[in-house]
Protein backbone atom coordinates (compact mmCIF):
# COMPACT_ATOMS: atom_id res chain seq x y z
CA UNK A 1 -124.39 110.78 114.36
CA UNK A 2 -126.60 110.27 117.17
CA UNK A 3 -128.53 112.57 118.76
CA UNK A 4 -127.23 113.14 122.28
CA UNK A 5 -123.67 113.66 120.56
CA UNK A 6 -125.21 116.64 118.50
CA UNK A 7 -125.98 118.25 121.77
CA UNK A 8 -122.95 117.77 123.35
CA UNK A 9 -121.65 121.76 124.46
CA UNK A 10 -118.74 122.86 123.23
CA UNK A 11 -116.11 124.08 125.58
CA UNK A 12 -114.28 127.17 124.56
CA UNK A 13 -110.53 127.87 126.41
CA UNK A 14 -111.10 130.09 129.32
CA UNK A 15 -108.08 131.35 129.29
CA UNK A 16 -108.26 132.67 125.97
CA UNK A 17 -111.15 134.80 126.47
CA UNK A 18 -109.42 136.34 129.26
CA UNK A 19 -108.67 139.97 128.43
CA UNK A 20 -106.94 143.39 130.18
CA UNK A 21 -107.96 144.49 133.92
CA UNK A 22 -109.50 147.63 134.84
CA UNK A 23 -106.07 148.35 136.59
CA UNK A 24 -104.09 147.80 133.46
CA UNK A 25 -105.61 149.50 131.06
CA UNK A 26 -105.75 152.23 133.48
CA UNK A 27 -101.82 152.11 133.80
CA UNK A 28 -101.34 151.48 130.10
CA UNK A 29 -103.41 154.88 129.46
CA UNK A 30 -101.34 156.95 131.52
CA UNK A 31 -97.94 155.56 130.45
CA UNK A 32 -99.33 157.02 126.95
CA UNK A 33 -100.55 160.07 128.08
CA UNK A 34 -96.87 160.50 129.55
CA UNK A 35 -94.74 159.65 126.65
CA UNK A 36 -97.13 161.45 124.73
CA UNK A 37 -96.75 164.27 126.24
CA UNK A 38 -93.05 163.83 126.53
CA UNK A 39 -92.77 163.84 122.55
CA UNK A 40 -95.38 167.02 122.64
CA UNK A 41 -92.70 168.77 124.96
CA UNK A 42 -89.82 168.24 122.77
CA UNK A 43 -91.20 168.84 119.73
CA UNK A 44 -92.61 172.62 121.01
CA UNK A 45 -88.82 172.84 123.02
CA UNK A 46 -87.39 172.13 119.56
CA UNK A 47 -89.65 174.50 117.54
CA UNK A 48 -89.15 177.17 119.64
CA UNK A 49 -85.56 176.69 119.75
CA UNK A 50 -85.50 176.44 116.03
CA UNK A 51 -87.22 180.13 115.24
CA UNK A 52 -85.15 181.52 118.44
CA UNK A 53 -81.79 180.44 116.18
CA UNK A 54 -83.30 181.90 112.56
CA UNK A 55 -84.08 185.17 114.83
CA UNK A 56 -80.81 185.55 115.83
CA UNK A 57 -79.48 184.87 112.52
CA UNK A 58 -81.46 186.64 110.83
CA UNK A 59 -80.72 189.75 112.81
CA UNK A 60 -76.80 189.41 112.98
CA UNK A 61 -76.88 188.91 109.03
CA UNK A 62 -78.45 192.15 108.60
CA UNK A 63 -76.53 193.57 111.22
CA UNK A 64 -73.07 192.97 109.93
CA UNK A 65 -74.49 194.16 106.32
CA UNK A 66 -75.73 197.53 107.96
CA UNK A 67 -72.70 198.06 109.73
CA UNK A 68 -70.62 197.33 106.96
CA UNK A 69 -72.13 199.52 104.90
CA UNK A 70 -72.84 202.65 106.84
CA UNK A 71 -68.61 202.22 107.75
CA UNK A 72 -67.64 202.19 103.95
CA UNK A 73 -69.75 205.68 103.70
CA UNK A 74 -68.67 207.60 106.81
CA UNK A 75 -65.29 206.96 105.92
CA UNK A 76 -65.72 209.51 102.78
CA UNK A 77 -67.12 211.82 105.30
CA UNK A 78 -65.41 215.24 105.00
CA UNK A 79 -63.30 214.14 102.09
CA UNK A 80 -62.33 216.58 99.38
CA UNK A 81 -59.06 216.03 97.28
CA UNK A 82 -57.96 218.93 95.41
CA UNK A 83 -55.03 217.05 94.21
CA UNK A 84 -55.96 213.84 92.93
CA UNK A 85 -59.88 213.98 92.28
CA UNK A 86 -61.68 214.88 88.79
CA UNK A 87 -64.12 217.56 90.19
CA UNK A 88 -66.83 219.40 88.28
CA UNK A 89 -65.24 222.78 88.57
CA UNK A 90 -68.44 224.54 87.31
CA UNK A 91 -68.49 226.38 90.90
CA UNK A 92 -65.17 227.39 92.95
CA UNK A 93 -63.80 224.22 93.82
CA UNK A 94 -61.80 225.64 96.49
CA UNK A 95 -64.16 227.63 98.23
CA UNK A 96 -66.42 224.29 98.00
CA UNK A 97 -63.61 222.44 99.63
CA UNK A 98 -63.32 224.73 102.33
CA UNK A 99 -67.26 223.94 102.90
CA UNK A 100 -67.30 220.60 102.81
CA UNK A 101 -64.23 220.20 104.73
CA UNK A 102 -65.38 222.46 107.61
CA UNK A 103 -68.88 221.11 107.99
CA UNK A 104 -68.22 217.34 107.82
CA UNK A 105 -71.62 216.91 109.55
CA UNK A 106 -74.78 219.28 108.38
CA UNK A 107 -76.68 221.21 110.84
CA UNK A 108 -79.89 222.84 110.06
CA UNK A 109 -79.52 226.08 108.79
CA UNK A 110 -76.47 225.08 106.55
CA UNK A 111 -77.89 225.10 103.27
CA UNK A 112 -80.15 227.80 101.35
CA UNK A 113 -82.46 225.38 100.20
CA UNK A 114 -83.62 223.32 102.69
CA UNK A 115 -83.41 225.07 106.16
CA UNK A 116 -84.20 221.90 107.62
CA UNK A 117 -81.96 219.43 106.29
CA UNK A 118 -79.05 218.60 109.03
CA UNK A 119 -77.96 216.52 111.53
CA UNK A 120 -80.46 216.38 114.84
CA UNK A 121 -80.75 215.23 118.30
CA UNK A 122 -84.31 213.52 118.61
CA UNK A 123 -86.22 213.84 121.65
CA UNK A 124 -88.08 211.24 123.68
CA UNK A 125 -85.89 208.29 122.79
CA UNK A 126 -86.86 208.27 118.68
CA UNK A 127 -84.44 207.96 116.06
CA UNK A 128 -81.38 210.29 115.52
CA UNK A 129 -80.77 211.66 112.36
CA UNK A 130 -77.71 211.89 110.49
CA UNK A 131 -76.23 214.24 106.98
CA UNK A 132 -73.01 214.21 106.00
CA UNK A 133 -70.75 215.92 103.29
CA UNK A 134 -68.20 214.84 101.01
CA UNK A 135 -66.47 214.39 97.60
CA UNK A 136 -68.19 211.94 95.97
CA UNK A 137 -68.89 210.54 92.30
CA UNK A 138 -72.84 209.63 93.48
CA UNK A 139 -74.60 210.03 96.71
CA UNK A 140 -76.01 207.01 98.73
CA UNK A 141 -78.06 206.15 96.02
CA UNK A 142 -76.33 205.97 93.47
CA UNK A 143 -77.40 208.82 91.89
CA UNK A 144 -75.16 210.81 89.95
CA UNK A 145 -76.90 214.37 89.38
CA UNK A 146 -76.67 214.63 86.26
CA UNK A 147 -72.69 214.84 86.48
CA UNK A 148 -70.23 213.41 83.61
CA UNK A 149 -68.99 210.14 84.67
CA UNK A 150 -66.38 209.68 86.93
CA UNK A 151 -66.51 213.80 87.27
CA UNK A 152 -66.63 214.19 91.42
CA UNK A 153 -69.13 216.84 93.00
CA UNK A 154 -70.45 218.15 96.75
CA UNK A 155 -72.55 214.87 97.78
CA UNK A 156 -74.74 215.22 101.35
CA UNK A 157 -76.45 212.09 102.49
CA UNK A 158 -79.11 212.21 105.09
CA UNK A 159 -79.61 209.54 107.09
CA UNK A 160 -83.16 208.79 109.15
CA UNK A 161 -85.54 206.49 110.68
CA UNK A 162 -89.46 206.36 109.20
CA UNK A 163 -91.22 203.81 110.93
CA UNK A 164 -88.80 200.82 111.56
CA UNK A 165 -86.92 201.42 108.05
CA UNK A 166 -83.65 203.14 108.18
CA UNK A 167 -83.14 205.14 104.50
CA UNK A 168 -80.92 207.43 102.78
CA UNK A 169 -81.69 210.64 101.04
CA UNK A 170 -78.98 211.51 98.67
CA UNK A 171 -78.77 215.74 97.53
CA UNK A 172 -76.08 217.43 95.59
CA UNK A 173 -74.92 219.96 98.11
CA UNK A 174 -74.38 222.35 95.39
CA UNK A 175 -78.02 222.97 95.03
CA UNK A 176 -78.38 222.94 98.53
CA UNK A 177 -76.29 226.11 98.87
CA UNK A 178 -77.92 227.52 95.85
CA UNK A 179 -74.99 227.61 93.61
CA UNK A 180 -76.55 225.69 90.52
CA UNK A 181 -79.87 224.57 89.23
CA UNK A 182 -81.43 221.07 90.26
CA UNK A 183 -80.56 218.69 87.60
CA UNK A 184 -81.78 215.48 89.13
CA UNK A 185 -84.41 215.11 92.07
CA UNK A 186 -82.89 213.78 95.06
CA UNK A 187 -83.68 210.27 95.38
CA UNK A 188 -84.35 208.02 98.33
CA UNK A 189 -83.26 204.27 99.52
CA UNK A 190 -84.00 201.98 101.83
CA UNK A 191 -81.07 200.90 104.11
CA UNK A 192 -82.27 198.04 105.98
CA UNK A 193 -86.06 197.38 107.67
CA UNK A 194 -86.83 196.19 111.56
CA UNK A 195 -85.08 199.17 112.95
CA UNK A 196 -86.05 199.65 116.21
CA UNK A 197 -83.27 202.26 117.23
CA UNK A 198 -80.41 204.60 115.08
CA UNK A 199 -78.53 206.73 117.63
CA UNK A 200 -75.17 209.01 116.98
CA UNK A 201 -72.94 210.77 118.49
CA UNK A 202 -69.79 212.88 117.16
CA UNK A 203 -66.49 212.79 118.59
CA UNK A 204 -65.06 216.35 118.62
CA UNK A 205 -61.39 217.72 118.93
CA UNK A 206 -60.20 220.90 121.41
CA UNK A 207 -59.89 224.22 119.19
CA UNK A 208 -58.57 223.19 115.90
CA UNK A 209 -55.08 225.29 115.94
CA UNK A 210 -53.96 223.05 118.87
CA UNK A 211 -55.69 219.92 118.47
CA UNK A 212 -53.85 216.72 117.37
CA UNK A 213 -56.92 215.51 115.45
CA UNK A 214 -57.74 213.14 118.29
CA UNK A 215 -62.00 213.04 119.91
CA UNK A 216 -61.32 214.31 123.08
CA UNK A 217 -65.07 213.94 124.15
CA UNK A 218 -68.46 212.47 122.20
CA UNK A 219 -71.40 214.65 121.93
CA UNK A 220 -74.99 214.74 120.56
CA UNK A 221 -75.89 216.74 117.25
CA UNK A 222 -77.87 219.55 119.79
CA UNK A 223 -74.59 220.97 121.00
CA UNK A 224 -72.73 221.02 117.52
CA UNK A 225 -73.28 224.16 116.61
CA UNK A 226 -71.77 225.51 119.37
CA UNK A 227 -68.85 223.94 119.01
CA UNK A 228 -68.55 224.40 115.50
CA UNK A 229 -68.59 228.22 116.45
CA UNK A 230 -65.51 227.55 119.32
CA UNK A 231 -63.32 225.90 116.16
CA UNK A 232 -63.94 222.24 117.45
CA UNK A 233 -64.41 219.88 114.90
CA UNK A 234 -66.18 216.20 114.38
CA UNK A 235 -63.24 213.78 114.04
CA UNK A 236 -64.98 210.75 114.49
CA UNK A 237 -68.67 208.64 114.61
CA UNK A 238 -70.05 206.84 117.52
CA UNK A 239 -72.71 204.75 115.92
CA UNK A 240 -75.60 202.00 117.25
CA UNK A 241 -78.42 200.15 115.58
CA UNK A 242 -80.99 198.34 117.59
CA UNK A 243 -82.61 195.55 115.13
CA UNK A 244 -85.25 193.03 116.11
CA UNK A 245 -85.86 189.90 113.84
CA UNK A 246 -88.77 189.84 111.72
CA UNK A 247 -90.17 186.78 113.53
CA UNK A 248 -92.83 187.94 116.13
CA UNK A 249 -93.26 184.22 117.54
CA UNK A 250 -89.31 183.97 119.36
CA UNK A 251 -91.42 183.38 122.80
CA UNK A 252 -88.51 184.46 125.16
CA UNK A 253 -88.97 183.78 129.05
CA UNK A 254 -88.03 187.15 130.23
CA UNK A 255 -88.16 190.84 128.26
CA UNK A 256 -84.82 192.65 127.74
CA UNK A 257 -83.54 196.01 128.55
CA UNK A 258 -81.67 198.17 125.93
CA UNK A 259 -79.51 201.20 126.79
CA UNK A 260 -77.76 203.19 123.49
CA UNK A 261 -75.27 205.44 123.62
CA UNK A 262 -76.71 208.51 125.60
CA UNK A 263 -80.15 207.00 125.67
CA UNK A 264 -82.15 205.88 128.38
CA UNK A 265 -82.95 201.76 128.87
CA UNK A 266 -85.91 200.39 127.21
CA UNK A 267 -87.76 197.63 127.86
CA UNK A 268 -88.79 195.23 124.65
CA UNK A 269 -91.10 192.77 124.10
CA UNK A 270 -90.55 189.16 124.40
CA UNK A 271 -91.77 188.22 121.26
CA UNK A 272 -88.89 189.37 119.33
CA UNK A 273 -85.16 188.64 119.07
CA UNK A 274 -83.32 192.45 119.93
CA UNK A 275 -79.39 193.00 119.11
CA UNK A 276 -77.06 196.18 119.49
CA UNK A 277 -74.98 196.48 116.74
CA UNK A 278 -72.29 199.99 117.26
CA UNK A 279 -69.14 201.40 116.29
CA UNK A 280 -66.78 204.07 116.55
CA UNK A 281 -65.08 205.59 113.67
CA UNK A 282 -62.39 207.71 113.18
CA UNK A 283 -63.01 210.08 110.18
CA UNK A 284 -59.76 209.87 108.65
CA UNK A 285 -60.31 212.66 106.25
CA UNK A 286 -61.41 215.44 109.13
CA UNK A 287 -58.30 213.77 111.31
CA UNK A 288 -55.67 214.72 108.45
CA UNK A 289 -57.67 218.03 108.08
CA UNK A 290 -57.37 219.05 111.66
CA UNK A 291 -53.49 218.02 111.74
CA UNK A 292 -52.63 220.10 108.59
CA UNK A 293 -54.78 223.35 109.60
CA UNK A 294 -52.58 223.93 112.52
């Protein structure tokens, strides 16, 4: 090989060293950027819808379990069957039923024992609170007393809010008037958590001897007594729960109002799902009690 062919330079394609302009990288970057942040903007949309829909889930699952279950025990309210019921008649069943049946809803000052214990009003938009009497075989806990099985007895139930947890205390009224010794401690349950709200009112009749058993108005558990004293009786439950979802990351655009019953509107945070679950019921026992006094 000679020498000057050694030497000869080699020629490399221009065309394939060419590469990208300033311009079109530039361009290329910012199509990127845009789909990027395209994808970035549906996957937050989508997240956000996704724990927006468990929320609201969530909360209408535990507010069709609440409601159901707080209707299947306020129907009982007031009940006492002389006729068909096995009652413990270790006290005077009729005198009891005569009790139970004219104080469907406990007021403070009802029983002996506990002064306190009762049906009340609360102030400065908090939780009402709620006790009821009736025939039962167990109060709201299940809790029997200490009675035989399937024997029926004088069963108050006291509903409340602590915190955001709605519970049940269940007593045996019997040793709330005094008339025996407590067997069994009263025992408490939890209803149903992320409560922001419990509010009741009572539907009350005209003077018993002329009433038809029909709510003629709803009032609030401050004014009962009163009416208890002119003869008008609590045919019927007006009912609401506020719940909010356990979630605290919902991330809704604008904060809702909330007006209950006789309660004022309340503004909530946005970083919860809120849902107003109510109902009115008619207390069938009390209704048949008011048409057959007359």
């Amino acid at each position: 090989m000679s020498l000057s062919h050694s030497l000869r330079p080699t020629h490399i394609n221009a065309r394939a060293q060419s590469g990208f302009s300033l311009v079109e990288l530039m361009i290329t970057l910012t199509l990127g950027l845009v789909i990027s942040g395209a994808v970035i903007q549906v996957l937050v949309s989508s997240s956000v819808t996704n724990k927006l829909n468990q929320a609201v889930a969530q909360v209408q699952e535990s507010g069709r379990f609440i409601m159901s279950r707080l209707s299947a025990e306020f129907y009982e309210v007031g009940r006492y069957d002389l006729v068909m019921a096995t009652i413990d008649d270790s006290v005077d069943i009729v005198a009891e039923a005569a009790y139970v049946q004219n104080r469907p809803i406990a007021l403070p000052g009802d029983f002996a024992s506990n002064a306190s214990l009762g049906s009340e009003q609360t102030s400065n938009g908090g939780s009402d609170k709620l006790a009821v009497s009736l025939l039962g075989t167990a109060d709201c806990t299940g809790n029997r007393h200490g009675y035989a099985l399937n024997d029926e007895f004088h069963v108050v139930n006291y509903y409340f809010v602590t915190g955001s947890t709605l519970k049940c205390t269940g007593y045996d009224g019997r040793v709330l008037r005094g008339l025996k010794a407590q067997v069994s401690s009263p025992a408490t349950v939890v209803l149903l958590d992320n409560i922001e709200s419990f509010q009741v009112q009572f539907g009350v009749t005209d003077e018993i001897t002329t009433s038809q058993g029909q709510a003629v108005r709803y009032v609030t558990a401050d004014v009962l007594s009163a009416l208890r004293d002119a003869n008008q009786q609590v045919v019927s439950l007006r009912w609401a729960v506020l719940l909010k979802s356990y979630q605290n990351e919902v991330q809704q655009t604008q904060a809702q109002q909330f007006a209950m019953l006789n309660e004022t509107a309340k503004t909530l945070d946005t970083s919860h799902y809120y849902q107003v679950f109510s109902k009115t019921l008619a207390l069938r026992n009390m209704k048949n009690f008011v048409r057959s006094s007359q």
